[in-house]
PDB file of N, CA and C in Angstrom:
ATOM      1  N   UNK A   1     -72.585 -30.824  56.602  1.00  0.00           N
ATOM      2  CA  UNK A   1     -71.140 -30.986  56.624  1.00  0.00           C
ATOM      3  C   UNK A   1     -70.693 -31.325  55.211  1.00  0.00           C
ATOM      4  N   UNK A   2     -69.700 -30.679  54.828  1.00  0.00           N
ATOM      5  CA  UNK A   2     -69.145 -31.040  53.475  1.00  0.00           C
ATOM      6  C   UNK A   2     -68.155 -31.908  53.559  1.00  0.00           C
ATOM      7  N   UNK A   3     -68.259 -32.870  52.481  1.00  0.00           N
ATOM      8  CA  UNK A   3     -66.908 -34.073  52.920  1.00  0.00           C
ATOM      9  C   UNK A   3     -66.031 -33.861  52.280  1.00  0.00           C
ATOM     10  N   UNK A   4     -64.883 -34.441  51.933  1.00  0.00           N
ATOM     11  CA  UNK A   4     -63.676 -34.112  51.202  1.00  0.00           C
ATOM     12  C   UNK A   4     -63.958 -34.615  49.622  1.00  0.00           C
ATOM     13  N   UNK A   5     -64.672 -34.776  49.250  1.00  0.00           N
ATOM     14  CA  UNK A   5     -65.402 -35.047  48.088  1.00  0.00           C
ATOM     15  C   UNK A   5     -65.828 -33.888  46.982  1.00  0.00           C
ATOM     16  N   UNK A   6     -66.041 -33.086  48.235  1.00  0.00           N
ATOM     17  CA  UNK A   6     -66.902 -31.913  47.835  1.00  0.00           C
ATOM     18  C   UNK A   6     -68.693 -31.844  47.821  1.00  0.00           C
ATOM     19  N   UNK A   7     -69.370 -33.130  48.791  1.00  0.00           N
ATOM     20  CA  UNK A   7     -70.298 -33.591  48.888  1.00  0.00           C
ATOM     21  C   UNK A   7     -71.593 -33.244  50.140  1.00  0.00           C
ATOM     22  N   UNK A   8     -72.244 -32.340  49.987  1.00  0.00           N
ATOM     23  CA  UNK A   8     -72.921 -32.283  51.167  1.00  0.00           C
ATOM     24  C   UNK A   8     -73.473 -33.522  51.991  1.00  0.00           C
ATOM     25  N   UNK A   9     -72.980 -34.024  53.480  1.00  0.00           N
ATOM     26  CA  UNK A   9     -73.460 -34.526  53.588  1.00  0.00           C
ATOM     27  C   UNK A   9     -74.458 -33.888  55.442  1.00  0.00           C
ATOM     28  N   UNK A  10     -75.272 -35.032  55.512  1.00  0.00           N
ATOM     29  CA  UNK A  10     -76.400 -34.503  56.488  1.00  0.00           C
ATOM     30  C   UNK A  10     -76.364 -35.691  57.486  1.00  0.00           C
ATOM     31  N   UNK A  11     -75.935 -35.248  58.811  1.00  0.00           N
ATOM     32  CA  UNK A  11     -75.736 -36.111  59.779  1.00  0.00           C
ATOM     33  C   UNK A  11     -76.796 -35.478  60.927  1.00  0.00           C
ATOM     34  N   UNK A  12     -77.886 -36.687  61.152  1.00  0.00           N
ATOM     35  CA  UNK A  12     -78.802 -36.430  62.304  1.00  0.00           C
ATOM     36  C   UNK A  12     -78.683 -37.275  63.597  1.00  0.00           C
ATOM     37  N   UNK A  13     -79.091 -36.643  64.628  1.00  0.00           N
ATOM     38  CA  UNK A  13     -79.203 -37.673  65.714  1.00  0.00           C
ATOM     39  C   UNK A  13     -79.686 -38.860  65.401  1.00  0.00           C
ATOM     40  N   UNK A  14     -80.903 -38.917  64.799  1.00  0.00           N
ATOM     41  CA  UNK A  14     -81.268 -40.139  64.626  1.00  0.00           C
ATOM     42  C   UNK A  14     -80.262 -41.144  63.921  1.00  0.00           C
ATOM     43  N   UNK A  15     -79.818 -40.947  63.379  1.00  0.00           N
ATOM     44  CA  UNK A  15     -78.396 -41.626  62.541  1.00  0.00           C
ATOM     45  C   UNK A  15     -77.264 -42.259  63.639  1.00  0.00           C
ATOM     46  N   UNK A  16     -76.795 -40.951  64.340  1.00  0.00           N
ATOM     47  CA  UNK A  16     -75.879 -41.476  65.086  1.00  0.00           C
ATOM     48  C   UNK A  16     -76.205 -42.011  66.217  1.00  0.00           C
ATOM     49  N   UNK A  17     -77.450 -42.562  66.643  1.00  0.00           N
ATOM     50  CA  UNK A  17     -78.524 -43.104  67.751  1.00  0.00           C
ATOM     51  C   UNK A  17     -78.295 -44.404  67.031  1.00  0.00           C
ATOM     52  N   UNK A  18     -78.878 -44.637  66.017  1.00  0.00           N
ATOM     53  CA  UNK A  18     -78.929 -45.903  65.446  1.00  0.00           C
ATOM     54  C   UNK A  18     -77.285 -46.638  65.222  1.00  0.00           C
ATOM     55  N   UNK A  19     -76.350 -45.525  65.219  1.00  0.00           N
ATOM     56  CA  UNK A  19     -75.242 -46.352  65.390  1.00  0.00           C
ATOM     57  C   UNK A  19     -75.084 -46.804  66.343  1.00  0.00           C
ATOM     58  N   UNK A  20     -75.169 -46.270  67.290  1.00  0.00           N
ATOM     59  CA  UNK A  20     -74.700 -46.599  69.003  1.00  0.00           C
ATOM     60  C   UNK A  20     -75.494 -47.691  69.441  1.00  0.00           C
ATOM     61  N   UNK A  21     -76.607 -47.598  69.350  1.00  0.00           N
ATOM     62  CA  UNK A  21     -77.435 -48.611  69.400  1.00  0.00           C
ATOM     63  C   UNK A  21     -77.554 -50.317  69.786  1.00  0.00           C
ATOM     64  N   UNK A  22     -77.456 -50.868  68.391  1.00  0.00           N
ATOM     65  CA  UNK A  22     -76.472 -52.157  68.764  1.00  0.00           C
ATOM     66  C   UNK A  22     -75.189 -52.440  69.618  1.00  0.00           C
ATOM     67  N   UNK A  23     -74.313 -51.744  70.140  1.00  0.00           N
ATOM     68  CA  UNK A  23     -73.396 -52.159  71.124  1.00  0.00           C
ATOM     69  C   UNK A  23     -73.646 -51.112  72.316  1.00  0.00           C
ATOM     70  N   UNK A  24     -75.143 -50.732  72.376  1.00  0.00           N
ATOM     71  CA  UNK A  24     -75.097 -50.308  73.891  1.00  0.00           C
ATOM     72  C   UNK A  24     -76.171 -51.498  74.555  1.00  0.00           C
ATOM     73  N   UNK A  25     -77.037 -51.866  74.322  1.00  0.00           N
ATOM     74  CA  UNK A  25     -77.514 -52.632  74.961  1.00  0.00           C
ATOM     75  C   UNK A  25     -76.366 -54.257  75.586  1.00  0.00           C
ATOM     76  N   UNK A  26     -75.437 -54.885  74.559  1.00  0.00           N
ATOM     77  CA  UNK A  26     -74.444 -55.594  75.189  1.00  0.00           C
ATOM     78  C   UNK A  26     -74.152 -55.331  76.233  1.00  0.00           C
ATOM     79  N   UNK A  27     -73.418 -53.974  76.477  1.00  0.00           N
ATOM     80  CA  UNK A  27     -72.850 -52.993  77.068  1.00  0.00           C
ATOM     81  C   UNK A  27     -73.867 -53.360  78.348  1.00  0.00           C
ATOM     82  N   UNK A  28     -74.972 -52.710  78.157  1.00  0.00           N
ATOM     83  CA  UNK A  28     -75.865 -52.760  79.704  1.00  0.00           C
ATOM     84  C   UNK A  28     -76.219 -53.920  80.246  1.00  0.00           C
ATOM     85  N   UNK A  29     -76.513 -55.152  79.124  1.00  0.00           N
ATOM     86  CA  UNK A  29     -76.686 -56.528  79.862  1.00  0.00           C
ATOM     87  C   UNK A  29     -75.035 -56.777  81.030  1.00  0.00           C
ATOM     88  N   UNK A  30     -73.959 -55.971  80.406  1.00  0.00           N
ATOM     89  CA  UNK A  30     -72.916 -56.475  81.298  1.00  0.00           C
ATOM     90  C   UNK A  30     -72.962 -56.095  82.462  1.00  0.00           C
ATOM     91  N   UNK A  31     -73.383 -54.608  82.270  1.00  0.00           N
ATOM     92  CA  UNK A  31     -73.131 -53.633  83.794  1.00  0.00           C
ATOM     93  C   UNK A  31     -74.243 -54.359  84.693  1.00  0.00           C
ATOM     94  N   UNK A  32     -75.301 -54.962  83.968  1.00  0.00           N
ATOM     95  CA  UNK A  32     -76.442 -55.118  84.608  1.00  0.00           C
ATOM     96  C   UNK A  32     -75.862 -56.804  85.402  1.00  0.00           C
ATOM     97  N   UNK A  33     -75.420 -57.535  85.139  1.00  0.00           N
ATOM     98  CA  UNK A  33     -75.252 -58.805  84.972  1.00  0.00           C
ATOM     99  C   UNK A  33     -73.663 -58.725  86.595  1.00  0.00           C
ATOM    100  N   UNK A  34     -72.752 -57.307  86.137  1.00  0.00           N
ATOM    101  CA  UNK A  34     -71.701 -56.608  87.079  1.00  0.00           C
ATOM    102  C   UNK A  34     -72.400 -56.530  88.310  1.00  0.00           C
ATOM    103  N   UNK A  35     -73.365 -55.328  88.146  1.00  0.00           N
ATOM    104  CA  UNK A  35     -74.152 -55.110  89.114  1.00  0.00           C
ATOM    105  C   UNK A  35     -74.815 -56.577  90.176  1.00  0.00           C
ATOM    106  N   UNK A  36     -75.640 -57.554  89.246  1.00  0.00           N
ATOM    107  CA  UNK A  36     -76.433 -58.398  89.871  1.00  0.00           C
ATOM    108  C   UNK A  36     -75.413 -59.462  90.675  1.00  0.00           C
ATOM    109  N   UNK A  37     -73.786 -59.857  90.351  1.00  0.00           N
ATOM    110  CA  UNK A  37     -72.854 -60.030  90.846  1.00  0.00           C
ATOM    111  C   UNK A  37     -72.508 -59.523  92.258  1.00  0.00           C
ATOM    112  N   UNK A  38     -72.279 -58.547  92.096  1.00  0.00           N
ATOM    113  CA  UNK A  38     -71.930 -57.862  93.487  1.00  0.00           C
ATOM    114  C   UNK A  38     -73.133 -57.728  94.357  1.00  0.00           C
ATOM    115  N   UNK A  39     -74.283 -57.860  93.828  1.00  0.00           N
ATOM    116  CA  UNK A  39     -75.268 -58.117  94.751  1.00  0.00           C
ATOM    117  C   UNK A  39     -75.971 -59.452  95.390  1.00  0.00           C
ATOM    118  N   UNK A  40     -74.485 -60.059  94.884  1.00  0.00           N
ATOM    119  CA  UNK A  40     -74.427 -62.487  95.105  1.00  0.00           C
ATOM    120  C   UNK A  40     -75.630 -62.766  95.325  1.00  0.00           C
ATOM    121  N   UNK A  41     -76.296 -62.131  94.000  1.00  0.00           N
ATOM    122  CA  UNK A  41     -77.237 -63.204  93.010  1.00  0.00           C
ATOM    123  C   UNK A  41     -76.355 -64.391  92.603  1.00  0.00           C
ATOM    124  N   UNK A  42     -76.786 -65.099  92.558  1.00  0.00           N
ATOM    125  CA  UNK A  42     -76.153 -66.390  92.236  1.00  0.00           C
ATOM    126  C   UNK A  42     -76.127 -66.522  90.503  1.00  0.00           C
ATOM    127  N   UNK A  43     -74.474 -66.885  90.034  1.00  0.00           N
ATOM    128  CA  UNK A  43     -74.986 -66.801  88.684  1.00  0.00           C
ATOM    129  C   UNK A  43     -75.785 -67.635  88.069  1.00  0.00           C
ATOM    130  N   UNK A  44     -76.063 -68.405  88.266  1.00  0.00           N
ATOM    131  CA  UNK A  44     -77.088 -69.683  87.514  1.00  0.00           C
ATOM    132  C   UNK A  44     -77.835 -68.926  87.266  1.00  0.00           C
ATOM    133  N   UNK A  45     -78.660 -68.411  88.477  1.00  0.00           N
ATOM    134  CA  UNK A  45     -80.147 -67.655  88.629  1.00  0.00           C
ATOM    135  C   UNK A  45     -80.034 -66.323  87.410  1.00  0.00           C
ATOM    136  N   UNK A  46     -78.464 -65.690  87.218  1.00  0.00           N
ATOM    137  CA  UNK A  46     -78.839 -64.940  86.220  1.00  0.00           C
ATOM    138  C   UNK A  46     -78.679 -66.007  84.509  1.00  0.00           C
ATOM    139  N   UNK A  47     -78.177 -66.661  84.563  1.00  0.00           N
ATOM    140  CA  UNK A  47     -78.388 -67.450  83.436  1.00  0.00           C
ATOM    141  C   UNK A  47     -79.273 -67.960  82.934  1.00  0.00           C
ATOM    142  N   UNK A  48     -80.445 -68.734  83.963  1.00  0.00           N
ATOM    143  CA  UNK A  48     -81.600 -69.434  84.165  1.00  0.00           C
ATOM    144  C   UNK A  48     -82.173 -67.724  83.504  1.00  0.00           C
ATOM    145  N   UNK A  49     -82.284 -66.357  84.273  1.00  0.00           N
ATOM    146  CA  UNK A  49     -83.179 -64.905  84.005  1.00  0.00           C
ATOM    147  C   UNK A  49     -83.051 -65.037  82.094  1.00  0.00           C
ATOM    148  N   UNK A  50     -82.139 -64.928  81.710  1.00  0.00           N
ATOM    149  CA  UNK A  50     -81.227 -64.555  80.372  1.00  0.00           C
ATOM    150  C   UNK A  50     -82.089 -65.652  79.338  1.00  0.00           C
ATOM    151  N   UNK A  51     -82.130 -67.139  79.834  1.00  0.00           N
ATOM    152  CA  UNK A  51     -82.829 -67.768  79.258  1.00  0.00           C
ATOM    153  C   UNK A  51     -84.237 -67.563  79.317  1.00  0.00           C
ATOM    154  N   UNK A  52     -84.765 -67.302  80.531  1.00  0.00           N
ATOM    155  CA  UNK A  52     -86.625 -66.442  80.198  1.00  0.00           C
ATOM    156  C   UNK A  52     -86.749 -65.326  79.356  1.00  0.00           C
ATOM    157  N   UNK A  53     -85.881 -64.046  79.704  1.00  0.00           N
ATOM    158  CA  UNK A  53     -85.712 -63.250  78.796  1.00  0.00           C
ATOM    159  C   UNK A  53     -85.750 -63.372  77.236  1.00  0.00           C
ATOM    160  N   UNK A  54     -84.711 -64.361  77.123  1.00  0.00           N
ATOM    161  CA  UNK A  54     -84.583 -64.803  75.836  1.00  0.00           C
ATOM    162  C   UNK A  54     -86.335 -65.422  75.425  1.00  0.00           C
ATOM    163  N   UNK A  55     -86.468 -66.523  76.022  1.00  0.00           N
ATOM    164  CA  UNK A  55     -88.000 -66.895  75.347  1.00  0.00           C
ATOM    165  C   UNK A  55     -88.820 -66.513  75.467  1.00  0.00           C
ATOM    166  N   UNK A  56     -89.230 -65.287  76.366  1.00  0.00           N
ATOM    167  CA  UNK A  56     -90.660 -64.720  76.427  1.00  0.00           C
ATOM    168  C   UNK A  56     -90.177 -63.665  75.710  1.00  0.00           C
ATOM    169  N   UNK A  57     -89.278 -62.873  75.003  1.00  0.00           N
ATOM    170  CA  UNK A  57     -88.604 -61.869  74.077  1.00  0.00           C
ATOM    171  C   UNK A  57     -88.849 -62.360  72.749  1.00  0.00           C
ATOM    172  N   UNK A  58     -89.229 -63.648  72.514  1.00  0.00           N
ATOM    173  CA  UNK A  58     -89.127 -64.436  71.408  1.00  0.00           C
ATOM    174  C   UNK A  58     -90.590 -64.999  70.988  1.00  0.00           C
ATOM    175  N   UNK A  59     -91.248 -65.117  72.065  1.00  0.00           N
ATOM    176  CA  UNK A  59     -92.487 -65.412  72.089  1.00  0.00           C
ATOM    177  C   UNK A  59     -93.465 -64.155  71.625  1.00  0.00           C
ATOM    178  N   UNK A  60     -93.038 -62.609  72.378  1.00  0.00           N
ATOM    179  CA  UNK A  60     -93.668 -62.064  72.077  1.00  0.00           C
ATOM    180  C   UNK A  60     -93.306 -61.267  71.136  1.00  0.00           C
ATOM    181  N   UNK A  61     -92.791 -61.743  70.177  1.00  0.00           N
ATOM    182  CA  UNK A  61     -91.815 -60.757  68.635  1.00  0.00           C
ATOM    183  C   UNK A  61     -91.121 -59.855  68.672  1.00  0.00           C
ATOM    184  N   UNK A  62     -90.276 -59.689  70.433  1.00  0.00           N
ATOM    185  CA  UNK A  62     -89.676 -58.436  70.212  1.00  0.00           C
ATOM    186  C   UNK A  62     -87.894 -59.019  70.047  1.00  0.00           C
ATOM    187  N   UNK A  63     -87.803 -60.528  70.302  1.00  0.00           N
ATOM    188  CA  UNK A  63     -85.905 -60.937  70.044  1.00  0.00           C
ATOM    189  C   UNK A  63     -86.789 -62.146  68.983  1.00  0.00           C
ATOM    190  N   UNK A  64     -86.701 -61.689  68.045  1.00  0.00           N
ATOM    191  CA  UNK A  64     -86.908 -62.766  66.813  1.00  0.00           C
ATOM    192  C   UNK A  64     -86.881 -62.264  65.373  1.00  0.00           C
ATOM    193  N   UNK A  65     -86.294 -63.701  64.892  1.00  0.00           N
ATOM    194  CA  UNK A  65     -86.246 -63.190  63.681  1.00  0.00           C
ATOM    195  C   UNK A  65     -87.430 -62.626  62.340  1.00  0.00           C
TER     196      UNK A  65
END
């Protein structure tokens, strides 16, 4: 694609994957969290989930810094 520059530029899936990326997973913890709602899971129990998630995600290097 040429930009108004006059600049070739090169746009791949992988590019626009990595944009989307970060605000789709938010996105699915909600639907997922929507979903577990209407199925009166109790919310604690998903709060209490969110917090295991969180530390065994953390434990095993995949939510850490």
């Amino acid at each position: 694609i040429t930009g108004q520059d006059g600049q070739t530029r090169v746009t791949t899936v992988q590019t626009i994957l990595d944009q989307l990326m970060p605000g789709l997973v938010p996105l699915l913890l909600t639907f997922a969290c929507m979903w577990l709602l209407r199925k009166k899971v109790n919310p604690l129990w998903i709060i209490v989930g969110f917090f295991v998630i969180g530390i065994a995600g953390y434990a095993v290097g995949l939510l850490g810094l």
